[in-house]
Protein backbone atom coordinates (compact mmCIF):
# COMPACT_ATOMS: atom_id res chain seq x y z
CA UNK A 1 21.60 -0.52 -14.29
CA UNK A 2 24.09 -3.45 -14.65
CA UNK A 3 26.22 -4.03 -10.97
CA UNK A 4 29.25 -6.27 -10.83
CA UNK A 5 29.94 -8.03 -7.63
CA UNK A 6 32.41 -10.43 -9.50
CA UNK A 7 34.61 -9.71 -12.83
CA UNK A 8 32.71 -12.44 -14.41
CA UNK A 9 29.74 -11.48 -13.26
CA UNK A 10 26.81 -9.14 -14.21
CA UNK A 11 23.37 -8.55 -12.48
CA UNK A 12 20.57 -6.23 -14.16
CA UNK A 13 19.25 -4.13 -10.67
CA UNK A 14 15.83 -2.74 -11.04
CA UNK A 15 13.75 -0.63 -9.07
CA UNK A 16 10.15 -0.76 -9.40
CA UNK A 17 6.76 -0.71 -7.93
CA UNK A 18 3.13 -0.77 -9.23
CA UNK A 19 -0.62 -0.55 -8.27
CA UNK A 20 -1.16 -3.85 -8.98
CA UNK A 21 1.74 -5.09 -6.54
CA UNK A 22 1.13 -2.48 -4.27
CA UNK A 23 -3.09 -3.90 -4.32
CA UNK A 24 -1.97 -7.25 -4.06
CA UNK A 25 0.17 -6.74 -1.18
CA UNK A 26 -2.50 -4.95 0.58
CA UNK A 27 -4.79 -7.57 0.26
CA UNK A 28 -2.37 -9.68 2.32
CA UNK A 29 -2.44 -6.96 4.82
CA UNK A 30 -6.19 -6.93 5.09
CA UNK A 31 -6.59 -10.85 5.11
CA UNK A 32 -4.03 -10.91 8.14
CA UNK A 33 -4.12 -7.76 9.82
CA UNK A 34 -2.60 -7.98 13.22
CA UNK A 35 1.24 -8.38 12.47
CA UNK A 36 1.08 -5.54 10.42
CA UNK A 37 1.80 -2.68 12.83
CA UNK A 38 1.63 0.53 10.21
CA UNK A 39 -1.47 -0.64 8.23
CA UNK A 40 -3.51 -3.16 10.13
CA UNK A 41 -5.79 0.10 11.67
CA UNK A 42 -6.08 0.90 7.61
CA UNK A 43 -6.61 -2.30 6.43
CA UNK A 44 -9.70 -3.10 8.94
CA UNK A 45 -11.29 0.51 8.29
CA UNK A 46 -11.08 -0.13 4.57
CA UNK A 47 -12.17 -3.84 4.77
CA UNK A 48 -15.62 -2.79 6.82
CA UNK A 49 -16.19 -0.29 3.79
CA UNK A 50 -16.16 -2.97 0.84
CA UNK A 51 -19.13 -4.82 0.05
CA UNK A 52 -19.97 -8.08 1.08
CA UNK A 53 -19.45 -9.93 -1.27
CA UNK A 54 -15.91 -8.49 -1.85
CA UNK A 55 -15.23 -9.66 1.59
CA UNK A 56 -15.92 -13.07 0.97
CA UNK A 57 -13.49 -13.57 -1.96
CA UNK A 58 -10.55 -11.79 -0.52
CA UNK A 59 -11.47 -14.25 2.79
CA UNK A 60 -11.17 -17.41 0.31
CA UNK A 61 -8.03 -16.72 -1.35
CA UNK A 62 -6.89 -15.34 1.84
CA UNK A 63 -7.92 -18.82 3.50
CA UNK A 64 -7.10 -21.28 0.78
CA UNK A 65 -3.66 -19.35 -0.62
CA UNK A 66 -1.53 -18.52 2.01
CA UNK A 67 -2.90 -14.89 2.75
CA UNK A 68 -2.66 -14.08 -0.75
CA UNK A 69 1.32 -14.17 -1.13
CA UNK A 70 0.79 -16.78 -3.79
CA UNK A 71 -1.13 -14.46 -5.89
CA UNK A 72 1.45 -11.84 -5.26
CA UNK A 73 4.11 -14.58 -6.72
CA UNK A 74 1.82 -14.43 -9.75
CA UNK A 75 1.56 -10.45 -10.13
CA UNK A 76 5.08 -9.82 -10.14
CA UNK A 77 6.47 -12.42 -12.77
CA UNK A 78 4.05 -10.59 -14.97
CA UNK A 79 5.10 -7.24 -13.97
CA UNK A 80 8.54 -8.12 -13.53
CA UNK A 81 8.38 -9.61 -17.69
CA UNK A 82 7.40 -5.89 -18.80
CA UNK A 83 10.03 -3.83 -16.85
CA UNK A 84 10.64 -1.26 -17.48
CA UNK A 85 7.28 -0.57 -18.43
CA UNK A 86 4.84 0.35 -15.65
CA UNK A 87 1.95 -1.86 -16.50
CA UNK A 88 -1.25 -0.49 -15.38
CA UNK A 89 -4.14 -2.83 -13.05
CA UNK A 90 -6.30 -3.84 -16.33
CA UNK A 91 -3.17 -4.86 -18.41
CA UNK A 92 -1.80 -7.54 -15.77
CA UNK A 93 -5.33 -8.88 -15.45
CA UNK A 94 -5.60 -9.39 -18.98
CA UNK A 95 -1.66 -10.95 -19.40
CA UNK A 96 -2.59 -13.05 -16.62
CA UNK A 97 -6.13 -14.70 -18.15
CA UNK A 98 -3.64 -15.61 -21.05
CA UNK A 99 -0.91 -17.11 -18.88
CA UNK A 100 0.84 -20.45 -19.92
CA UNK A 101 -1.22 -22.53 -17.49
CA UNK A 102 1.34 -24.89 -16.41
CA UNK A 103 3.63 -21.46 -15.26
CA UNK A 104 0.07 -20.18 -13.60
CA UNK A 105 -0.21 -23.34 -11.56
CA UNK A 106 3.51 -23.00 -10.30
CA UNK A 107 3.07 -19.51 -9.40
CA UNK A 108 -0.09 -20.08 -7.61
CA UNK A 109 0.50 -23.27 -5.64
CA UNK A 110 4.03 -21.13 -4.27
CA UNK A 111 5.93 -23.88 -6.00
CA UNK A 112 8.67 -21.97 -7.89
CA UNK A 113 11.72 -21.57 -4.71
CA UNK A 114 11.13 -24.97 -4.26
CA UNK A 115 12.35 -26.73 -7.33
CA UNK A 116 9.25 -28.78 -7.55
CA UNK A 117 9.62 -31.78 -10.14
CA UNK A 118 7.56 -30.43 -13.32
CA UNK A 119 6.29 -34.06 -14.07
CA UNK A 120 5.21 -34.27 -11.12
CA UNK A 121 3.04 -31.04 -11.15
CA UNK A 122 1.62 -31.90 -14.66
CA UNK A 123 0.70 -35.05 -13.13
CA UNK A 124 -1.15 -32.90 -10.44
CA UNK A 125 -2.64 -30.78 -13.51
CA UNK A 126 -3.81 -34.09 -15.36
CA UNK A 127 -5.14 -35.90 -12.23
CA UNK A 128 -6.11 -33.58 -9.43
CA UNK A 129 -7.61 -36.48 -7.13
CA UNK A 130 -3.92 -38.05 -7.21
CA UNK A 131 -1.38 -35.17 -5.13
CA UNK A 132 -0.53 -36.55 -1.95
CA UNK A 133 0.20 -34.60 1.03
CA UNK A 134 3.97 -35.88 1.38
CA UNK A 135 4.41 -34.48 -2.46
CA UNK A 136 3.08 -31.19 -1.23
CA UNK A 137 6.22 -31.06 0.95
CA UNK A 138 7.04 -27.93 2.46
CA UNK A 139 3.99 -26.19 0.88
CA UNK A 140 1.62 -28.41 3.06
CA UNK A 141 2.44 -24.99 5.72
CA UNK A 142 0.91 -22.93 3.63
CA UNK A 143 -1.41 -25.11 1.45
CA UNK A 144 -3.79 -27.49 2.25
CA UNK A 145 -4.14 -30.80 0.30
CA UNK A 146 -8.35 -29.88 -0.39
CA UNK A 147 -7.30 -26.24 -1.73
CA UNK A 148 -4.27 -28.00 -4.15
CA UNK A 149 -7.15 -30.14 -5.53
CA UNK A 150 -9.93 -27.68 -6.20
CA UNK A 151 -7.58 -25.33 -7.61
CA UNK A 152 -6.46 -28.00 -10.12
CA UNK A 153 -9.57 -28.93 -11.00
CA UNK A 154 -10.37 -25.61 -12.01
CA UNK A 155 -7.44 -23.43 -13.04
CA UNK A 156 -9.54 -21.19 -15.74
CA UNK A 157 -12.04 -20.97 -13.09
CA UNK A 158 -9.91 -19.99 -10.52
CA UNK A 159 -8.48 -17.36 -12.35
CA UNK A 160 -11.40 -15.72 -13.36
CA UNK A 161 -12.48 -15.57 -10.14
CA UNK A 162 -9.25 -13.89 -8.62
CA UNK A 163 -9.51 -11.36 -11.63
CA UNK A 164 -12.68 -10.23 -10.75
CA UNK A 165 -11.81 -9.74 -6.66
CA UNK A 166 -8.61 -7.32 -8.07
CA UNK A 167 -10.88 -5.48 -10.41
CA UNK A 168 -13.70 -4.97 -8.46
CA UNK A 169 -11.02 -4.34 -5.11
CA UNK A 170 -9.38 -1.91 -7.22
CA UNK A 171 -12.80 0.01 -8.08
CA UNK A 172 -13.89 -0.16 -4.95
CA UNK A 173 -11.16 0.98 -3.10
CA UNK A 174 -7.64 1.09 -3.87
CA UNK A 175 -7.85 2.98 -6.87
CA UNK A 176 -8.05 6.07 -4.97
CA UNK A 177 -5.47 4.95 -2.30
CA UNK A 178 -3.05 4.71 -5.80
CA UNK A 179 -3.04 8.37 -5.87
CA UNK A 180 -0.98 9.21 -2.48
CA UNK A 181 1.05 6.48 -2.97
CA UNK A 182 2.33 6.71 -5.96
CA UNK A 183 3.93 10.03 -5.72
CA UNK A 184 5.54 8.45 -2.86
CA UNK A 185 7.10 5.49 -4.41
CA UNK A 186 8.23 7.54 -7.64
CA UNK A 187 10.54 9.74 -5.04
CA UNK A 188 11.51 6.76 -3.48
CA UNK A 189 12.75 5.06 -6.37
CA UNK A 190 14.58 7.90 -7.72
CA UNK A 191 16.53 8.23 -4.11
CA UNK A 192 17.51 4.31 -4.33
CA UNK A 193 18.64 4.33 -7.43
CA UNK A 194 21.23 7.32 -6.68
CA UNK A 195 21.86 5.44 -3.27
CA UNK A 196 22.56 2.09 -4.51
CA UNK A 197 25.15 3.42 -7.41
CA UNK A 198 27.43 4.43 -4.00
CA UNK A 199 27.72 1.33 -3.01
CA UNK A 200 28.29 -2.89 -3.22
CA UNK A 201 25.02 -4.08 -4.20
CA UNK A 202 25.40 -7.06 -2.23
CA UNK A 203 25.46 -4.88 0.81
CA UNK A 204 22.53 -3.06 -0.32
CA UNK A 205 20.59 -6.13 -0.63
CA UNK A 206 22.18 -7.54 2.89
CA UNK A 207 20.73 -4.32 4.78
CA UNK A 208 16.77 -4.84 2.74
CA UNK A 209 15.97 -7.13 5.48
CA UNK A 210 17.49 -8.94 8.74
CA UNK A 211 16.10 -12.21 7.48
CA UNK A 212 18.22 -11.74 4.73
CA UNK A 213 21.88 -13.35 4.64
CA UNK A 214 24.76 -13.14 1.69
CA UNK A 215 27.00 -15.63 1.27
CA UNK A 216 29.88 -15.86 -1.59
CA UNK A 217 27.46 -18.04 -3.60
CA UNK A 218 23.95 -17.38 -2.89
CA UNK A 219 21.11 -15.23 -1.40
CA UNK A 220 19.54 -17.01 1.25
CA UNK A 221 15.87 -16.47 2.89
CA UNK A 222 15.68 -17.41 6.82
CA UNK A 223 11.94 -17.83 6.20
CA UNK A 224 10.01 -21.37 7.59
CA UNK A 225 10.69 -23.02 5.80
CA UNK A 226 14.00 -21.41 4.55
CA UNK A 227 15.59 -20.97 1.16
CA UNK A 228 18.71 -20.06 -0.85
CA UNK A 229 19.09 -18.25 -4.29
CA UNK A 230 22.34 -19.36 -5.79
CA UNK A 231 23.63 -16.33 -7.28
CA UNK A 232 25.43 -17.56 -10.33
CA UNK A 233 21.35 -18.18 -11.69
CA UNK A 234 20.36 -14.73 -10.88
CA UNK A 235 20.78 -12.27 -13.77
CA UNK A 236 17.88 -10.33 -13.00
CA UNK A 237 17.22 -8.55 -9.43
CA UNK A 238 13.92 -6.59 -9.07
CA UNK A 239 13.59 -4.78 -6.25
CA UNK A 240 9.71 -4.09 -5.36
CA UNK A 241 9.53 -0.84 -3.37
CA UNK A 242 6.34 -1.35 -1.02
CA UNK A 243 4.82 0.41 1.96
CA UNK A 244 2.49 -2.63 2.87
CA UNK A 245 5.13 -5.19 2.91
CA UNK A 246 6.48 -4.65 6.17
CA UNK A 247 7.54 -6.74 7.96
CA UNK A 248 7.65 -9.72 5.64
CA UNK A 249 10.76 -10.85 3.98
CA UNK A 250 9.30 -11.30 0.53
CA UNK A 251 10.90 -12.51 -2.62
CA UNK A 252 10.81 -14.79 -5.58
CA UNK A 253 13.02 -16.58 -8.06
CA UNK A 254 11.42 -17.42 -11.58
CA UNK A 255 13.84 -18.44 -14.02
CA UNK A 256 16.87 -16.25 -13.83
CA UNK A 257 14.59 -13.56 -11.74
CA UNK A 258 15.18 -12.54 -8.09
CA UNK A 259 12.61 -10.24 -6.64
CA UNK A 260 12.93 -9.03 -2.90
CA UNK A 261 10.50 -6.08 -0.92
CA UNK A 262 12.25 -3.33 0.26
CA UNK A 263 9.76 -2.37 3.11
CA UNK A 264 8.92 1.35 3.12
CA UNK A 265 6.79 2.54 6.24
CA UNK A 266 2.99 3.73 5.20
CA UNK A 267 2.85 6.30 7.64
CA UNK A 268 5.29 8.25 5.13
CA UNK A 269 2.88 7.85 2.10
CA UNK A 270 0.38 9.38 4.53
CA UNK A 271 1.91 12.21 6.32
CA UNK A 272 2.57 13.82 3.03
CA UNK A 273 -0.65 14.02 1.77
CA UNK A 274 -2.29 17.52 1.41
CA UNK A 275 -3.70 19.02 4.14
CA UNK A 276 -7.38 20.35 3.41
CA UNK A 277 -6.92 23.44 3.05
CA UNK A 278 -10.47 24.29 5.24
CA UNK A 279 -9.16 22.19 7.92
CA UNK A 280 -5.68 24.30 8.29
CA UNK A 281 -7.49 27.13 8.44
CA UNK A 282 -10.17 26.64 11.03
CA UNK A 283 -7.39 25.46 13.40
CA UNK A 284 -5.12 28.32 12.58
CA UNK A 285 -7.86 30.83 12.98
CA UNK A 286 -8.27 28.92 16.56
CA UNK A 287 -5.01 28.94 17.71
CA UNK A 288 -4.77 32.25 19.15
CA UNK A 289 -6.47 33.09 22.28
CA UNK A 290 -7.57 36.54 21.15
CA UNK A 291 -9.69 34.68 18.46
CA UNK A 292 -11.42 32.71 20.41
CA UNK A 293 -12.53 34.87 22.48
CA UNK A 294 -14.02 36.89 19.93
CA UNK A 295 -15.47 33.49 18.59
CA UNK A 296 -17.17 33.01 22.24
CA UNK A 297 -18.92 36.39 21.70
CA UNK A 298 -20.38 36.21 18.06
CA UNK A 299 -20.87 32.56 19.21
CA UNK A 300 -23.57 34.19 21.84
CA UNK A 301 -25.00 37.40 19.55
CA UNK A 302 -23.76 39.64 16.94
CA UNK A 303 -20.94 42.11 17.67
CA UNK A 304 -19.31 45.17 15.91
CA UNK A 305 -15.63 46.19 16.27
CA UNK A 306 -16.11 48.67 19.16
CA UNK A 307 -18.36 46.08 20.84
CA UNK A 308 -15.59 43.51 20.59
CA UNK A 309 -12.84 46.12 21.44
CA UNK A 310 -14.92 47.63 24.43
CA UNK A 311 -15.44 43.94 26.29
CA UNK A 312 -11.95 42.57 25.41
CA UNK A 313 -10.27 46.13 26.43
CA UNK A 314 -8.14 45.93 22.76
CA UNK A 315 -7.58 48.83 20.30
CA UNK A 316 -10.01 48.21 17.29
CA UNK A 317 -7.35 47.82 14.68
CA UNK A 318 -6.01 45.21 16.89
CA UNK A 319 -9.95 43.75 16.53
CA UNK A 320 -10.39 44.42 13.01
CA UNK A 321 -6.50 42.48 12.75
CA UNK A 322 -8.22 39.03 14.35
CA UNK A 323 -11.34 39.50 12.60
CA UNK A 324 -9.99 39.56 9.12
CA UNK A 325 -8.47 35.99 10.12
CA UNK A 326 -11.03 34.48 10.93
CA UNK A 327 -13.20 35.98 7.83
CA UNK A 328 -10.70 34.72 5.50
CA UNK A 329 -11.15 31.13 7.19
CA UNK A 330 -14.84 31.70 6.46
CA UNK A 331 -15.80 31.54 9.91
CA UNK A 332 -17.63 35.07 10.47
CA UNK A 333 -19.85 36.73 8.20
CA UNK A 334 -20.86 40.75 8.17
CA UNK A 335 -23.88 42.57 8.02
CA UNK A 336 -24.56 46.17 7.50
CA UNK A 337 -27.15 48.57 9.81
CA UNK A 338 -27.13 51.66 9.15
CA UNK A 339 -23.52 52.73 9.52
CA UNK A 340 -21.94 50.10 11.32
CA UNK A 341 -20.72 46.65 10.58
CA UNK A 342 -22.18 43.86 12.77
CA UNK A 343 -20.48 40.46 12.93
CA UNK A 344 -21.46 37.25 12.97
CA UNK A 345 -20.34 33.61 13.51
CA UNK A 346 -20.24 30.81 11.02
CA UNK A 347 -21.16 27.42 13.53
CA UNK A 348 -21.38 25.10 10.86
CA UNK A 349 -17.42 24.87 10.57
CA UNK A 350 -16.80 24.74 14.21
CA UNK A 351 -19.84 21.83 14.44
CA UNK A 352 -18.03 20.06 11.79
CA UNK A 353 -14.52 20.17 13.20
CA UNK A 354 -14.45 16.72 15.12
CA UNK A 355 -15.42 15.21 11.71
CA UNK A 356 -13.30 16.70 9.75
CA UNK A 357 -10.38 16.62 11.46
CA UNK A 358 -11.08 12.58 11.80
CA UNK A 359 -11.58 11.97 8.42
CA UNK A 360 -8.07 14.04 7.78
CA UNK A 361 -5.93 11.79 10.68
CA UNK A 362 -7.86 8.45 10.16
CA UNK A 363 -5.98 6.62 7.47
């Protein structure tokens, strides 16, 4: 869609989101875990799962490359290049082996908001040993002058290794985290784009974050250190819908891109997701007194319909009502002798309940 804030004016507004941005961002998530107050219980359960060595390489980029928001900087120029296509996890690895190397090592070093002098970086990409700390500038917060150097010194083998962590992350785990969220973000995008055709876009992008403030001439980013988007360069603006984001501020600008998060809250993604189906119907089967009571009988012996009607002083239709409940939760089981029908209680279910009813609220 094309918004005008000014007559003279035009900015292309995107919406979009992807598993490779939504993987990346996690990452960050899982390297820094605390400040995150939806995910950081996910991202440490998931983290303990992956395999060792796994662990380590997320830790280095984490350690070296400012909790992986560099590499995020990197994902979305390529994604942001396709749009509208949705490019899928293999297809940005592969565009980003064959990245210019010169655009890689501004991406990757976080130098692109800054404005950094390109002789000066191909300099740093010719001579490694000779980047000072004062030329590192404001990146010295987030970069220190020994990971600048050994990332120079091997780009190609830097990348390799960074392509491997996101394939073999994606394998192990995320891959099968895509599937709930992605439903998610697909609703979500279709509800922002309706929302945002109701109003200024400028406002919209005002309200994405409190960090955030609009001037008449440019976007600016109270971050440390802070940063300002003139808006008469911007004639892209890709909004990245993301449920790990929150709370950072994120955004880029890469040639006449702007990308900014707008944070979605995980629990969301989450709280949707099916409920199994044998869980649901254990605890509805248990949520009448009557039933459970007849459970605490068959629990102790077998029982017919009279039996159960005799001890709980209840009609036997009103037995047979209950016990057709809990047969159709598979909890009770029947056996024939002679010409009555003798009861019996399923434990495995009941013995598996704590389990499964962790697995279903442990994200």
């Amino acid at each position: 869609m094309i918004l005008d804030k000014h007559s003279n004016e035009n900015i292309k507004v995107f919406f979009t989101y992807s598993a490779i941005q939504e993987m990346t961002i996690s990452l960050h998530v899982m390297a820094n875990p605390s400040h995150h107050l939806y995910t950081k219980d996910w991202a440490v359960n998931k983290f303990q799962n992956l395999s060792v060595e796994l662990q380590r390489d997320i830790q280095f980029f984490a350690e070296n490359y400012a909790d992986w928001f560099f590499v995020i900087d990197v994902v979305n120029s390529i994604v942001e290049k396709e749009y509208p296509r949705k490019m899928s996890v293999n297809d940005v690895l592969d565009e980003m082996m064959t990245m210019d190397e010169y655009l890689f090592a501004k991406l990757f070093l976080g130098l692109t908001v800054f404005e950094y002098d390109e002789k000066m970086l191909q300099r740093w990409m010719r001579e490694p040993d000779s980047v000072t700390e004062q030329e590192l500038g404001a990146q010295s917060s987030f970069l220190s002058l020994d990971s600048a150097k050994a990332f120079l010194k091997d780009i190609d083998g830097t990348k390799i290794r960074l392509k491997n962590t996101l394939q073999r992350y994606w394998d192990e785990c995320f891959k099968e985290e895509w599937k709930s969220i992605e439903p998610y973000l697909e609703s979500v995008e279709r509800r922002e784009e309706l929302k945002i055709q109701d109003e200024n876009y400028m406002d919209y992008i005002n309200d994405l974050h409190p960090d955030l403030l609009i001037t008449d001439e440019e976007i600016v980013f109270r971050k440390d250190p802070p940063y300002a988007v003139p808006i008469r360069k911007i004639k892209k603006l890709v909004i990245i819908l993301s449920v790990f984001s929150t709370p950072h501020l994120s955004g880029n600008f890469v040639g006449d891109t702007l990308d900014i998060s707008k944070n979605l809250n995980f629990h969301s993604v989450k709280v949707n997701e099916e409920i199994p189906s044998e869980l649901s119907s254990v605890l509805y089967a248990c949520s009448d007194a009557t039933r459970l009571k007849i459970i605490k009988i068959l629990w102790n012996s077998d029982a017919t319909t009279t039996d159960i009607a005799e001890i709980l002083e209840l009609s036997p239709s009103t037995v047979s009502i209950h016990l057709k409940v809990l047969r159709d939760a598979n909890l009770v089981e029947t056996n024939k002798i002679k010409k009555y029908v003798h009861y019996s209680i399923k434990k495995e279910p009941f013995l598996n309940l704590q389990e499964r009813m962790s697995g279903y609220f442990t994200y």
